[in-house]
Structure formats: structure tokens, C-alpha cells
C-alpha atoms as a PDB file:
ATOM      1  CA  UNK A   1       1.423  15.390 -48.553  1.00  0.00           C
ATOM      2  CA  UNK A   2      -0.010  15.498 -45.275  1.00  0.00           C
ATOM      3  CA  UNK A   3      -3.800  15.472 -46.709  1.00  0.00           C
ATOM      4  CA  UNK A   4      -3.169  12.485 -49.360  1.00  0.00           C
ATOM      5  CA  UNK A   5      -1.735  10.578 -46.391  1.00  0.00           C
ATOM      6  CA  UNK A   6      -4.958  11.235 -44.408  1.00  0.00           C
ATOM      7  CA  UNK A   7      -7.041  10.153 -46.975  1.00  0.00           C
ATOM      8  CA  UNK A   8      -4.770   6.801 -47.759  1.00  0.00           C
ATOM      9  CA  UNK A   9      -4.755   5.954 -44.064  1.00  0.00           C
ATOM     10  CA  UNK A  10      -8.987   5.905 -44.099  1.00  0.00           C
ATOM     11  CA  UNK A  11      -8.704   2.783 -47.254  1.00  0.00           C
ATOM     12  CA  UNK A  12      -5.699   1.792 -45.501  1.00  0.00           C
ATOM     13  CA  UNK A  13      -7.334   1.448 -41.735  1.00  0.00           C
ATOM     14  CA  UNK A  14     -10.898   0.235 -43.565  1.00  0.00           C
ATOM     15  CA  UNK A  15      -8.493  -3.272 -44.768  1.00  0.00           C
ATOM     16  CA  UNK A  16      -6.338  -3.318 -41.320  1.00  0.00           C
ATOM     17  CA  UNK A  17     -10.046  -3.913 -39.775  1.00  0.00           C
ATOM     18  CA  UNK A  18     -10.865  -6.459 -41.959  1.00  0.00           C
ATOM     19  CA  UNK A  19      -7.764  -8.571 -41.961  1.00  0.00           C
ATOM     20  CA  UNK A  20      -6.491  -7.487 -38.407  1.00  0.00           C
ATOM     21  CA  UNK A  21      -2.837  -7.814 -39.934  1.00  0.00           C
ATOM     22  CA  UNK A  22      -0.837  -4.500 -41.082  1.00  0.00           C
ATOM     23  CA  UNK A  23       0.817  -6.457 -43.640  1.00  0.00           C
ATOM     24  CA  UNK A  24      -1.692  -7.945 -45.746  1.00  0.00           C
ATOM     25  CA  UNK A  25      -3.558  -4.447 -45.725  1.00  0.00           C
ATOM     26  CA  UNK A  26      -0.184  -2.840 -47.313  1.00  0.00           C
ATOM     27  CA  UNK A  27      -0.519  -5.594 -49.680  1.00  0.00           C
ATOM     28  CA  UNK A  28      -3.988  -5.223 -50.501  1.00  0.00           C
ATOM     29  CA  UNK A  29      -3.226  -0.953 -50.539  1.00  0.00           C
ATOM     30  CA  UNK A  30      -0.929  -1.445 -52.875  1.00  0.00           C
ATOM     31  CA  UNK A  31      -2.884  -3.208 -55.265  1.00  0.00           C
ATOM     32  CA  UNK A  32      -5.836  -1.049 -55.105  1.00  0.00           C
ATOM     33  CA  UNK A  33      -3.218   2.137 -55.711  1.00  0.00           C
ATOM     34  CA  UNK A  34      -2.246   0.348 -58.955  1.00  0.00           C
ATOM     35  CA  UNK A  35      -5.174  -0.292 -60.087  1.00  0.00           C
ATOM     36  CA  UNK A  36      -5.771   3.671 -59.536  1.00  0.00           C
ATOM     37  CA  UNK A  37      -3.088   4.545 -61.398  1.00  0.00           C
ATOM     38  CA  UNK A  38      -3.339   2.128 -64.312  1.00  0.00           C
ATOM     39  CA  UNK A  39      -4.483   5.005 -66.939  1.00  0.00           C
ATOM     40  CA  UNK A  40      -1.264   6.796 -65.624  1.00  0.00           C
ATOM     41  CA  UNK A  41       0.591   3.792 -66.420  1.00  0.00           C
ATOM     42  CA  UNK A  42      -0.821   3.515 -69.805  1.00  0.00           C
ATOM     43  CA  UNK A  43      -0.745   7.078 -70.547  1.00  0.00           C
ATOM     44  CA  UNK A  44       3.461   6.809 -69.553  1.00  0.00           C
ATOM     45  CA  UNK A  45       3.510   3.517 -71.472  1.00  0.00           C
ATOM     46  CA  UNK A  46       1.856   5.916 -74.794  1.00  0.00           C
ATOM     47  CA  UNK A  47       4.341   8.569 -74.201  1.00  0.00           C
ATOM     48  CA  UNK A  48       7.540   6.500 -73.877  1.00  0.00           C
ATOM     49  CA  UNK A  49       6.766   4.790 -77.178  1.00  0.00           C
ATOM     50  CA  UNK A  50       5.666   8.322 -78.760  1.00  0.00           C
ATOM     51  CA  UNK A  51       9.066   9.706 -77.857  1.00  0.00           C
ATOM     52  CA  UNK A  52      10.921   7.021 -79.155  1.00  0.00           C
ATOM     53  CA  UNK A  53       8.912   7.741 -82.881  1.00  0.00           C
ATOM     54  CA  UNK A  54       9.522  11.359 -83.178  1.00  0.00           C
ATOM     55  CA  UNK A  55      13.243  11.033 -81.613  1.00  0.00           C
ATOM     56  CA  UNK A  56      14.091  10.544 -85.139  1.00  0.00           C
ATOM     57  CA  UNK A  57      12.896  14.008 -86.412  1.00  0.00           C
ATOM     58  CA  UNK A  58      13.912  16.093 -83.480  1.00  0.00           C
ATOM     59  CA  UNK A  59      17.562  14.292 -84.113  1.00  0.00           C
ATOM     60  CA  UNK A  60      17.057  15.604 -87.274  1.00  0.00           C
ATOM     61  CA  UNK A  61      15.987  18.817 -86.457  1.00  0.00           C
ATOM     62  CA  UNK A  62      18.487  18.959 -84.176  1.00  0.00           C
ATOM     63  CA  UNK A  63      21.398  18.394 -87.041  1.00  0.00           C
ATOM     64  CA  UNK A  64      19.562  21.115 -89.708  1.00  0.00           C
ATOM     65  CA  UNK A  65      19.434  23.426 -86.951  1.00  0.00           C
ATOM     66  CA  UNK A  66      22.771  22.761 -84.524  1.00  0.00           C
ATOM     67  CA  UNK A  67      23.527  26.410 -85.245  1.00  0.00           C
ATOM     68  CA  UNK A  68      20.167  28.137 -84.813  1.00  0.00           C
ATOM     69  CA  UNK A  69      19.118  28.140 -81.364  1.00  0.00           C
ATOM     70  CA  UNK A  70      15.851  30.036 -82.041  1.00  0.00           C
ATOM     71  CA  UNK A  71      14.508  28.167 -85.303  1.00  0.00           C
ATOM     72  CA  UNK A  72      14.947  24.817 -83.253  1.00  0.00           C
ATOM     73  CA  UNK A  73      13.049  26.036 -80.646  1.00  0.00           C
ATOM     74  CA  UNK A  74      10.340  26.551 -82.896  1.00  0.00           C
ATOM     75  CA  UNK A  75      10.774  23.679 -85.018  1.00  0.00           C
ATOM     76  CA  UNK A  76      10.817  21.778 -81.575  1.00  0.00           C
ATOM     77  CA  UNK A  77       7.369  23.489 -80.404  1.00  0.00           C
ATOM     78  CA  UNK A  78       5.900  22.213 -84.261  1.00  0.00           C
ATOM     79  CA  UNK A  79       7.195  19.242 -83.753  1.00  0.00           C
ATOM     80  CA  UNK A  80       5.611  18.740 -80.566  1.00  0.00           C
ATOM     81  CA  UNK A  81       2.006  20.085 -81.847  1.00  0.00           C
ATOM     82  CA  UNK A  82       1.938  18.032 -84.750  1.00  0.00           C
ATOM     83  CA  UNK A  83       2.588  14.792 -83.158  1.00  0.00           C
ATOM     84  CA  UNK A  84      -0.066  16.399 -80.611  1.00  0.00           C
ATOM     85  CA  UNK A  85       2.251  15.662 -77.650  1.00  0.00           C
ATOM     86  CA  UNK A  86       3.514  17.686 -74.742  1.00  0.00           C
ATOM     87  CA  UNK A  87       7.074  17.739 -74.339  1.00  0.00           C
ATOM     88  CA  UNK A  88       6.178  18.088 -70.291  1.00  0.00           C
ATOM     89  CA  UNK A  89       3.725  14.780 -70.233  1.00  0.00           C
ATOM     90  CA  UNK A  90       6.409  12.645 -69.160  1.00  0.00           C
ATOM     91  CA  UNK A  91       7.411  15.134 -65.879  1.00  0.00           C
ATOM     92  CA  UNK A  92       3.785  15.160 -64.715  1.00  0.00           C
ATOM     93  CA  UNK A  93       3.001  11.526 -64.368  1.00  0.00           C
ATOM     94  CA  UNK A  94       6.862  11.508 -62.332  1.00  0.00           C
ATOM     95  CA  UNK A  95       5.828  14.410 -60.343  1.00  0.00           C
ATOM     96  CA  UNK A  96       2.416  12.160 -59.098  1.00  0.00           C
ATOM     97  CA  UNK A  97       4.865   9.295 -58.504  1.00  0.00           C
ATOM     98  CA  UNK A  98       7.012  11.367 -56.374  1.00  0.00           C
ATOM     99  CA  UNK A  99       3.843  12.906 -54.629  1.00  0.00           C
ATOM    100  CA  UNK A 100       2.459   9.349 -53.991  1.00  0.00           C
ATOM    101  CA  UNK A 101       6.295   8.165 -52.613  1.00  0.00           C
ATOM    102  CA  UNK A 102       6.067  10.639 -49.817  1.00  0.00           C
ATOM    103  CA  UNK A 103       2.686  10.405 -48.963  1.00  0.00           C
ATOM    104  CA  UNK A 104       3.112   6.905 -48.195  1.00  0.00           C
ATOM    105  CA  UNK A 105       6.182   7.406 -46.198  1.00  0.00           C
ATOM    106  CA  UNK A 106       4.468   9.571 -43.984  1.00  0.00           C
ATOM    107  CA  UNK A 107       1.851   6.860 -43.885  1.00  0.00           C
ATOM    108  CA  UNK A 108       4.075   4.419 -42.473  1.00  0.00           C
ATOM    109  CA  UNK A 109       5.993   6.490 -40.564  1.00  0.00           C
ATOM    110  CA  UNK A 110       2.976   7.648 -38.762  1.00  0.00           C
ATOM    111  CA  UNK A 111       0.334   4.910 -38.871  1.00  0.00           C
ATOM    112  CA  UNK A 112      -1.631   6.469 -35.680  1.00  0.00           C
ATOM    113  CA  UNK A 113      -2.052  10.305 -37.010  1.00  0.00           C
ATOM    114  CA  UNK A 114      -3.077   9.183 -40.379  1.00  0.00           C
ATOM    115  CA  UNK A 115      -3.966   5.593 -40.302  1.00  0.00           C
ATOM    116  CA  UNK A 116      -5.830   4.898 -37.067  1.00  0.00           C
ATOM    117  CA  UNK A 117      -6.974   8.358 -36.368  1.00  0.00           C
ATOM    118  CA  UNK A 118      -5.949   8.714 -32.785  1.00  0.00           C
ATOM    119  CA  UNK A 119      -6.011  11.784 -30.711  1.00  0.00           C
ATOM    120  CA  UNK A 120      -2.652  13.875 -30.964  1.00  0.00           C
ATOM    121  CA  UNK A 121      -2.293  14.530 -27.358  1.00  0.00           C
ATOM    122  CA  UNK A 122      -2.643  10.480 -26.454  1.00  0.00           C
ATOM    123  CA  UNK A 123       0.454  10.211 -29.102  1.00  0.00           C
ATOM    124  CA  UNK A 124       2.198  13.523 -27.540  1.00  0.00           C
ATOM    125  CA  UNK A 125       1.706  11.589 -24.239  1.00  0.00           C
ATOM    126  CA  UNK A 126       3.502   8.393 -24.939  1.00  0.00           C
ATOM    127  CA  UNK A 127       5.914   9.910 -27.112  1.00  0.00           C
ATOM    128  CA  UNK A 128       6.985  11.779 -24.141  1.00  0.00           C
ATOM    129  CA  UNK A 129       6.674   9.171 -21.747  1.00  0.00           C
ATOM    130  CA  UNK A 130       8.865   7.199 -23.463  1.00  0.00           C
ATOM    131  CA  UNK A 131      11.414   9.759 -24.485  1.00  0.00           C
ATOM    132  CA  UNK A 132      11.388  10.090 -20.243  1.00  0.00           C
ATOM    133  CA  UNK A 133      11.720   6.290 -19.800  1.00  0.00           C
ATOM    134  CA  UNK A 134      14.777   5.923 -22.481  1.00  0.00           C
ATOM    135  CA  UNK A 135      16.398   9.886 -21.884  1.00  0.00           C
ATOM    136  CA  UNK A 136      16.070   9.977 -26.001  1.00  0.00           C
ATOM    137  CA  UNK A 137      13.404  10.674 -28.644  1.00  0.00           C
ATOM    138  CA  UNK A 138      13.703   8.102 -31.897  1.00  0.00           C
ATOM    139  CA  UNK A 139      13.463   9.215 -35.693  1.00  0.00           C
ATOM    140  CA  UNK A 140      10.143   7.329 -36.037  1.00  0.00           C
ATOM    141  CA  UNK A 141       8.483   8.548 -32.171  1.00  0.00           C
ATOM    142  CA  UNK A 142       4.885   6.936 -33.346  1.00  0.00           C
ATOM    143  CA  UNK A 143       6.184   3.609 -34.476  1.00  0.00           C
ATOM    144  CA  UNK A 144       7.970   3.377 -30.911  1.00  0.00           C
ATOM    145  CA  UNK A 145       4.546   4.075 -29.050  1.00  0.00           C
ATOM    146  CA  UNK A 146       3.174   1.157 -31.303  1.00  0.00           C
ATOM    147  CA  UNK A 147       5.962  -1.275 -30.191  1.00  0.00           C
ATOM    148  CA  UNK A 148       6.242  -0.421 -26.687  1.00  0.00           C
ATOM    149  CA  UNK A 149       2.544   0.643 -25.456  1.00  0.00           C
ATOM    150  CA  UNK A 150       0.003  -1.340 -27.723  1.00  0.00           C
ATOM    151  CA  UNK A 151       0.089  -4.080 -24.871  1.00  0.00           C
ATOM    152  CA  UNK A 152      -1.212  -1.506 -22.406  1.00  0.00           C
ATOM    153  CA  UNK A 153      -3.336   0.536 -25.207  1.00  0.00           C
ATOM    154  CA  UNK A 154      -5.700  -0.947 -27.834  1.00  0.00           C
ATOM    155  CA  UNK A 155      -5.743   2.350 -29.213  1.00  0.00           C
ATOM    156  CA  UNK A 156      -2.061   2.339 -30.241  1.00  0.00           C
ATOM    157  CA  UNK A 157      -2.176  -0.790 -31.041  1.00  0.00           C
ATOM    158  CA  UNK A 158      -1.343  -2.373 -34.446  1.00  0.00           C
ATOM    159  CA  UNK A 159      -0.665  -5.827 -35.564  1.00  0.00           C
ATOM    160  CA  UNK A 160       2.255  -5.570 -37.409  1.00  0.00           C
ATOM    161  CA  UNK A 161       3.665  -9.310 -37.357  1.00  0.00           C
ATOM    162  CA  UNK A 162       3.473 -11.603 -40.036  1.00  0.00           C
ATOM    163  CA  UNK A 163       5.115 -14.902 -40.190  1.00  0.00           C
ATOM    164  CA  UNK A 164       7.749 -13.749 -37.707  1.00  0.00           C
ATOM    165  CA  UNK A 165       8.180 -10.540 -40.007  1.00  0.00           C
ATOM    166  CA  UNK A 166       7.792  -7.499 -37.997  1.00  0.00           C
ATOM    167  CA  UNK A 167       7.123  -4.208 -40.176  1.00  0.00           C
ATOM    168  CA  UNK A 168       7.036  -1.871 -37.414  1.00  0.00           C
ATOM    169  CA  UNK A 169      11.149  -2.036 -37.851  1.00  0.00           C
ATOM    170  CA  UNK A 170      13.605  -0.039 -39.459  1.00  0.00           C
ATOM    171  CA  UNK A 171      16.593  -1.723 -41.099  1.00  0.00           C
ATOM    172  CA  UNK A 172      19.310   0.323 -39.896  1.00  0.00           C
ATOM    173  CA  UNK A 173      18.084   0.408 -36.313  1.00  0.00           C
ATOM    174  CA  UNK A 174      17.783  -3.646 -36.358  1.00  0.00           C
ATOM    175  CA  UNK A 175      21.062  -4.557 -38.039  1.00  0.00           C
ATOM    176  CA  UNK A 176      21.687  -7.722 -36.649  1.00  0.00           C
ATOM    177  CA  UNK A 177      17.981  -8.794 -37.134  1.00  0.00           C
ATOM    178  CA  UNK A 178      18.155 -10.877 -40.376  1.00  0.00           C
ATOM    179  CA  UNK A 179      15.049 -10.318 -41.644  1.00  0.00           C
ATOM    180  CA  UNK A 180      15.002  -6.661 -41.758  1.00  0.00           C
ATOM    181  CA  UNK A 181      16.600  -7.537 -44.888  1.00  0.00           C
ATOM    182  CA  UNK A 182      14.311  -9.859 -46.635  1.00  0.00           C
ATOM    183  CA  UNK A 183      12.018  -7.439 -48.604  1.00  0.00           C
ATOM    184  CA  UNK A 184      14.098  -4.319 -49.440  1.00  0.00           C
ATOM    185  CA  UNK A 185      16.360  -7.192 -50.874  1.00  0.00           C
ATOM    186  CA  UNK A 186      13.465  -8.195 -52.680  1.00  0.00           C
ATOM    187  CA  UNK A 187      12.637  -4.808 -53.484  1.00  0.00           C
ATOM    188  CA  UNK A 188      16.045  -4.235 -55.114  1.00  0.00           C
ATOM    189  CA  UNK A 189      15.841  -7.982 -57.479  1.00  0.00           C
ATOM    190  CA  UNK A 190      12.816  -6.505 -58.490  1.00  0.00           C
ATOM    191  CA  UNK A 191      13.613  -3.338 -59.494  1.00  0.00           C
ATOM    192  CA  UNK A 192      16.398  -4.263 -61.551  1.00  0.00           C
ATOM    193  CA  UNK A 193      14.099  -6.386 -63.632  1.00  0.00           C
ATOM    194  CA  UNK A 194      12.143  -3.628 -63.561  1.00  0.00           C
ATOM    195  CA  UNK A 195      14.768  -1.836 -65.726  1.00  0.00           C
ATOM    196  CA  UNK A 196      15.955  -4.515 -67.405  1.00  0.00           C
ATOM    197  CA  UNK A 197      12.731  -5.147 -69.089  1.00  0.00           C
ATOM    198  CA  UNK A 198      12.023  -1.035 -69.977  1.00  0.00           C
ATOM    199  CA  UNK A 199      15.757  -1.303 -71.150  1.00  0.00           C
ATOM    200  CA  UNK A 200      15.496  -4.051 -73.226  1.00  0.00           C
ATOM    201  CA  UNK A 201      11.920  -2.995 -75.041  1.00  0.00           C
ATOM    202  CA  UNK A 202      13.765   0.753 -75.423  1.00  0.00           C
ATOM    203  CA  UNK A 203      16.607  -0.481 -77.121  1.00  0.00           C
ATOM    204  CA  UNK A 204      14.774  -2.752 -79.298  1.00  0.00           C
ATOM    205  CA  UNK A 205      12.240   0.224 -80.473  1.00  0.00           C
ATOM    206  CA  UNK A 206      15.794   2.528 -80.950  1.00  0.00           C
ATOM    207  CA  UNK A 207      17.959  -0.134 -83.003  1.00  0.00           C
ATOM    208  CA  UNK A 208      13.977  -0.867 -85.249  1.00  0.00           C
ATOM    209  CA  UNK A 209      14.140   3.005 -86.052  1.00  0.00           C
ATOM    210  CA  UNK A 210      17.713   3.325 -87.001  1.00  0.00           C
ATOM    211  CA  UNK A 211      17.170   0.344 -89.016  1.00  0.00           C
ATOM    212  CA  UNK A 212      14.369   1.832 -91.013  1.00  0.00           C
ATOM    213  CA  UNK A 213      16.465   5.011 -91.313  1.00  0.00           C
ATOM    214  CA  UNK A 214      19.260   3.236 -92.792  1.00  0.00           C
ATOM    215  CA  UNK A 215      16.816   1.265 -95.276  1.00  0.00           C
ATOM    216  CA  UNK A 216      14.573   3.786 -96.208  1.00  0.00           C
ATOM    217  CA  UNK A 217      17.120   7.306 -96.119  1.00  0.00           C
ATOM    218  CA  UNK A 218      20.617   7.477 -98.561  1.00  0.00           C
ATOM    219  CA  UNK A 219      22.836   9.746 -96.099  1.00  0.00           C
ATOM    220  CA  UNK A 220      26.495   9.807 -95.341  1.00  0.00           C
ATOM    221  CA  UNK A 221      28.539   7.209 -93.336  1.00  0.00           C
ATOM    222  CA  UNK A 222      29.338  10.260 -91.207  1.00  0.00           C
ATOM    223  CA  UNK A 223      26.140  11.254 -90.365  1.00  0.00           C
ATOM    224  CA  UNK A 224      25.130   7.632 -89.669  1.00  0.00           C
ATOM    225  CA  UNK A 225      28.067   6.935 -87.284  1.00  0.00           C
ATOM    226  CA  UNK A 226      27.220  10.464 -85.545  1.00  0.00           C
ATOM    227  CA  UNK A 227      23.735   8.546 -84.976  1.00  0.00           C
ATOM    228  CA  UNK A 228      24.971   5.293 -83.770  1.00  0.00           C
ATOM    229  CA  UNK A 229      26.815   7.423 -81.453  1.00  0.00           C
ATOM    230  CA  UNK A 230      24.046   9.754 -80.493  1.00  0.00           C
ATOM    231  CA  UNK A 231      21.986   6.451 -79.769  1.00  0.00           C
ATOM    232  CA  UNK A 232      24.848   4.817 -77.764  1.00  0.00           C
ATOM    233  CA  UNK A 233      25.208   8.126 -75.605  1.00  0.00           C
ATOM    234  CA  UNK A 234      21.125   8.312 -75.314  1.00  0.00           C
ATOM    235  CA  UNK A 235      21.081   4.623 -73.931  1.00  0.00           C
ATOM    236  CA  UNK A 236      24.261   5.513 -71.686  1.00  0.00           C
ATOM    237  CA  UNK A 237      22.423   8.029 -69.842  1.00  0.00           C
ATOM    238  CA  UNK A 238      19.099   6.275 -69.595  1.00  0.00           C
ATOM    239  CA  UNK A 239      20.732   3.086 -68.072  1.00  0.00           C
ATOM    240  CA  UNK A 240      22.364   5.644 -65.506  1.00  0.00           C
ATOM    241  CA  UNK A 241      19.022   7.052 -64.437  1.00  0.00           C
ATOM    242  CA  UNK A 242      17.042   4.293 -64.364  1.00  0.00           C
ATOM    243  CA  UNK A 243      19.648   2.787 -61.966  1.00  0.00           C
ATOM    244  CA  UNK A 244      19.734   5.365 -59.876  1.00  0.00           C
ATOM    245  CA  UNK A 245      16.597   5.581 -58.911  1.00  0.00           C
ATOM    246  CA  UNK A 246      16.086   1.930 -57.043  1.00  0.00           C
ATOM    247  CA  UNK A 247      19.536   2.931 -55.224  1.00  0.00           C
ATOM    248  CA  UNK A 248      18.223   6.243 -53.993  1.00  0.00           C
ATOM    249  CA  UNK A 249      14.996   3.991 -53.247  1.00  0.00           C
ATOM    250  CA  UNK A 250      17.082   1.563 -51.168  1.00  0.00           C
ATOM    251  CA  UNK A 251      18.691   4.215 -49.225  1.00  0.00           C
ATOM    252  CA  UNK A 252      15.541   5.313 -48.237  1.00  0.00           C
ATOM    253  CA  UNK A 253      13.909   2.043 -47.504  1.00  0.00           C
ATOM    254  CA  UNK A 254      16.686   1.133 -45.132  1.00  0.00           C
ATOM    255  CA  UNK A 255      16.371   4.164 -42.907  1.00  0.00           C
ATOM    256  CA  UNK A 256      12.067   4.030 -43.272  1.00  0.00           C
ATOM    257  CA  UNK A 257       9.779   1.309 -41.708  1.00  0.00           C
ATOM    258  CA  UNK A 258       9.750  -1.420 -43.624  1.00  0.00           C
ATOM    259  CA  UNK A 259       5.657  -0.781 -44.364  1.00  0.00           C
ATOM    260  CA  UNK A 260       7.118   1.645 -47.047  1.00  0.00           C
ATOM    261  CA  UNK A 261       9.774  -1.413 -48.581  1.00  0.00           C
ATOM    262  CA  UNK A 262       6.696  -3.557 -48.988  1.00  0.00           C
ATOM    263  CA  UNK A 263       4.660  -1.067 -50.805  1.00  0.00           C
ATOM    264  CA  UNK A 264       7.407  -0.306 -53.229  1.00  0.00           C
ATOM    265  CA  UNK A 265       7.653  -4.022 -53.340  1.00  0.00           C
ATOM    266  CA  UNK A 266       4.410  -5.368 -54.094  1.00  0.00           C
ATOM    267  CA  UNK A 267       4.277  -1.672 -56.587  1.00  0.00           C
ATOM    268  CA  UNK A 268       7.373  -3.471 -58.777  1.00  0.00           C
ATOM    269  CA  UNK A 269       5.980  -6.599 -58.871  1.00  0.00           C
ATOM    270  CA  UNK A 270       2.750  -5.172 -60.548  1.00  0.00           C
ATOM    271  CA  UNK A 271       4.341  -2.733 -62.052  1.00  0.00           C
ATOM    272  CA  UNK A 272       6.493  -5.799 -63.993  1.00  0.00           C
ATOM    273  CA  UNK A 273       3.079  -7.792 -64.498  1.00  0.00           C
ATOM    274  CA  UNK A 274       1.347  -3.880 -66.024  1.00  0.00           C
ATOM    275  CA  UNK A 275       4.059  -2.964 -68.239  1.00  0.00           C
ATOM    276  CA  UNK A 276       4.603  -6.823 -69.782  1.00  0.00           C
ATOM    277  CA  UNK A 277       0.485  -7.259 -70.530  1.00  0.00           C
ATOM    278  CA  UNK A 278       0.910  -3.559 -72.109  1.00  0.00           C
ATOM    279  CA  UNK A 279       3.823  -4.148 -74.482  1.00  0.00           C
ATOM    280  CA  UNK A 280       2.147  -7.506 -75.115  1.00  0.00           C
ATOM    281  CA  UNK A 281      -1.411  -5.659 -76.099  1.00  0.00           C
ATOM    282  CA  UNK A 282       0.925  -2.719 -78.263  1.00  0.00           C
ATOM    283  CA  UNK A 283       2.992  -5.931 -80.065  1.00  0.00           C
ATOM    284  CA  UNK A 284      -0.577  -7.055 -81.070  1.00  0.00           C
ATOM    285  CA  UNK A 285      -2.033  -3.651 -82.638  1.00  0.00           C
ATOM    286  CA  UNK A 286       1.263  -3.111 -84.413  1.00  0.00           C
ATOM    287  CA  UNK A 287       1.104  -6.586 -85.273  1.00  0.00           C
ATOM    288  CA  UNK A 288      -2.783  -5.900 -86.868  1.00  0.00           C
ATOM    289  CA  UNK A 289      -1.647  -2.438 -88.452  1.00  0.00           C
ATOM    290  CA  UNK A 290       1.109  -3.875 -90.074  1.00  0.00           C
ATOM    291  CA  UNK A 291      -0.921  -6.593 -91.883  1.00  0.00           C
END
């Protein structure tokens, strides 16, 4: 993590020196990342509406083979090949999300190692200076040297105001500072809808399929309710994921500089704008096809 960080902090120092203001450089960061990871995003956006095609035939596979562990294994694997999907393509494009999470929290957390480059033993120094001067050491040593010694040192010094916002703080050491509160609450709006909007387009591609099911396939009324209920459970536990994820976010945020509540800020808004102009562009081929 240590060696992505390094190599975000050189973009991420490059726009501090041209705006002179921490905040609009997280901005701009975070804009540039996206743009980075757009074929990511459209590669998830591909797989999530893959998945929700050949759901249908592994629930069906699934029912012919409930008692054959071993034949739906392999009819799993066939299913997979044909369709010329991985079942794992989904957990890789996570795994670089979770990769890119940290390394930007150690970003933030330690803007002069990685972001202005300086010299480890003029950190050690004030870091132990001022662990001398208060009798304790803090949980973020390197944004303390920034707040208490970039008046004496240009070196340690970063300009992290903006409009009376100060992003060298951390929520849950500033409690009774308003404002600490401003973007992880914003962060949290937008993450909900965030999941609103992948909830709503999931359930609307689920309830299409089971529609075409029931027009085009003469089963049972038991085996269709056992669908509508497989389908209610799958959306259950979806919902309870995708929720969880913006509170374990939150928890994190508040504890964490708020650098690293902006850049999952400014991610979500984009993120919002990406996924919208995607489904918009996939409406349109299907649209096209159909015709």
C-alpha cells in the first residue's frame, strides 16, 4: 500500500503546487483517479448486468441439480465458459477498490512521507518534540507536525484551509467543531443514492427476467413462488451489503482526516454521474437491438 501511496502523493503534490490549497488538489485527485478507473467501472457495470442474465440458468441449474453437489459444480463451471465470464471478475475489480481505499488513507494520514517527500528524521524530530511538549503521541503524529510547526517550517507546511474548512482534522478529535461534520455527512447522502440508484436498476433488470420467464416458460405455481421467493431473499441480502458498506465507510471517515471523507466524497458524486451516463448508453443499445 505503502508504494501506491508514494506514487499518488507525486500527482497529488504536482496539483498542491499548482493550486497552493490541499483541498482543491484532493478534488482534482479524485477526478483524475476516476477517470483512471473508468474501464474498471465499465467492466463492473458489464459484469453486474451479465450476472443478472445468466442468474436465470444457474437458478435453474441450481433446482435440476439441488441434490448433486458435483454435477452443479460442473454445470456451474459450463455455465460460466459459455457465457465466457469468470465467476471471480466481480472480486477483482473490489479487491482494487479496497487496495485504492487504503492507499489513500495512508495518503492523508501521512501527507509529508508520501505527499511532500520530506526527510524522515525532520518528521521523527517534530513528532518527538511535540510528543515532549504535550507528554502524549496522537493517532495521526504527521498531521499534528502540520498543524502545530508549518508556521515555523515551510517544509511541513501544508495549506489545508478552505473556506473556513480545515482538512487537517479528524472528526472524533474535534467534536464540538461543527464542521467536521459537513462532508462525511455529505459523504453518507451520497452514498445512499449511490445504492438507491444500483438498487433500483437491479431490481428492475430481476422483476424484466422473471417476467419473461413467466411469459415465455409453462412451469408450476410452486416453482414460480419458490422464485419470487428466491428473488425476494437475493434482493434482501444485496440491500444489506450495499448498506453496509457506506456505514463501515463512515466509521472510518470519522476517526481518519477528513482528506480521506472528501475523496470518497467527490468518488460518489462521480461515481453517481459514471454509472447514470452508463445505464443511459446500455438503455440505448438494448433499445437499437431490440428494434
Amino acid at each position: 500500500m505503502g508504494a501506491i501511496a508514494n506514487l499518488f502523493g507525486y500527482l497529488l503534490n504536482f496539483l498542491y503546487n499548482i493550486f497552493n490549497n490541499y483541498v482543491i488538489a484532493i478534488i482534482i485527485f479524485s477526478i483524475i483517479l476516476r477517470v483512471i478507473l473508468m474501464p474498471v467501472t465499465i467492466s463492473q457495470q458489464k459484469t453486474m448486468k451479465k450476472s443478472a442474465k445468466i442468474q436465470e440458468k444457474m437458478n435453474e441449474i441450481q433446482k435440476k441439480y439441488k441434490n448433486n453437489p458435483e454435477k452443479l459444480n460442473q454445470e456451474t463451471i459450463e455455465l460460466y465458459k459459455r457465457e465466457k465470464m469468470s465467476p471471480f471478475s466481480g472480486c477483482l475489480s473490489s479487491i482494487l477498490q479496497i487496495i485504492i481505499i487504503l492507499s489513500v488513507f495512508w495518503l492523508v494520514s501521512k501527507p509529508l512521507t508520501y505527499m511532500k517527500k520530506v526527510d524522515t528524521d525532520i518528521i521523527n524530530g517534530y513528532i518527538e518534540e511535540i510528543k515532549n511538549e504535550d507528554g502524549k503521541s496522537s493517532a495521526y503524529p504527521e498531521i499534528q507536525v502540520i498543524q502545530k510547526k508549518a508556521s515555523e517550517d515551510d517544509r511541513v507546511n501544508i495549506n489545508m484551509n478552505f473556506f473556513g474548512l480545515d482538512l487537517s482534522k479528524v472528526p472524533n478529535q474535534n467534536m464540538s467543531d461543527y464542521k467536521v461534520y459537513i462532508i462525511p455527512a455529505l459523504y453518507v447522502i451520497t452514498s445512499f443514492i449511490s445504492i438507491k440508484i444500483t438498487n433500483g436498476k437491479k431490481k428492475k433488470d430481476r422483476v424484466l427476467q422473471l417476467e419473461e420467464k413467466t411469459a415465455s416458460d409453462k412451469e408450476d405455481s410452486t416453482e414460480k413462488s419458490d422464485e419470487n421467493e428466491s428473488l425476494e431473499a437475493m434482493q434482501e441480502m444485496s440491500k444489506g451489503m450495499n448498506y453496509m458498506i457506506p456505514i463501515m465507510s463512515i466509521s472510518i471517515a470519522f476517526i481518519a482526516p477528513l482528506g480521506l471523507a472528501l475523496y470518497w466524497l467527490i468518488s460518489n458524486i462521480l461515481i453517481i454521474v459514471e454509472r447514470m451516463i452508463i445505464d443511459k448508453i446500455y438503455e440505448f443499445k438494448e433499445e437499437r437491438e431490440n428494434a
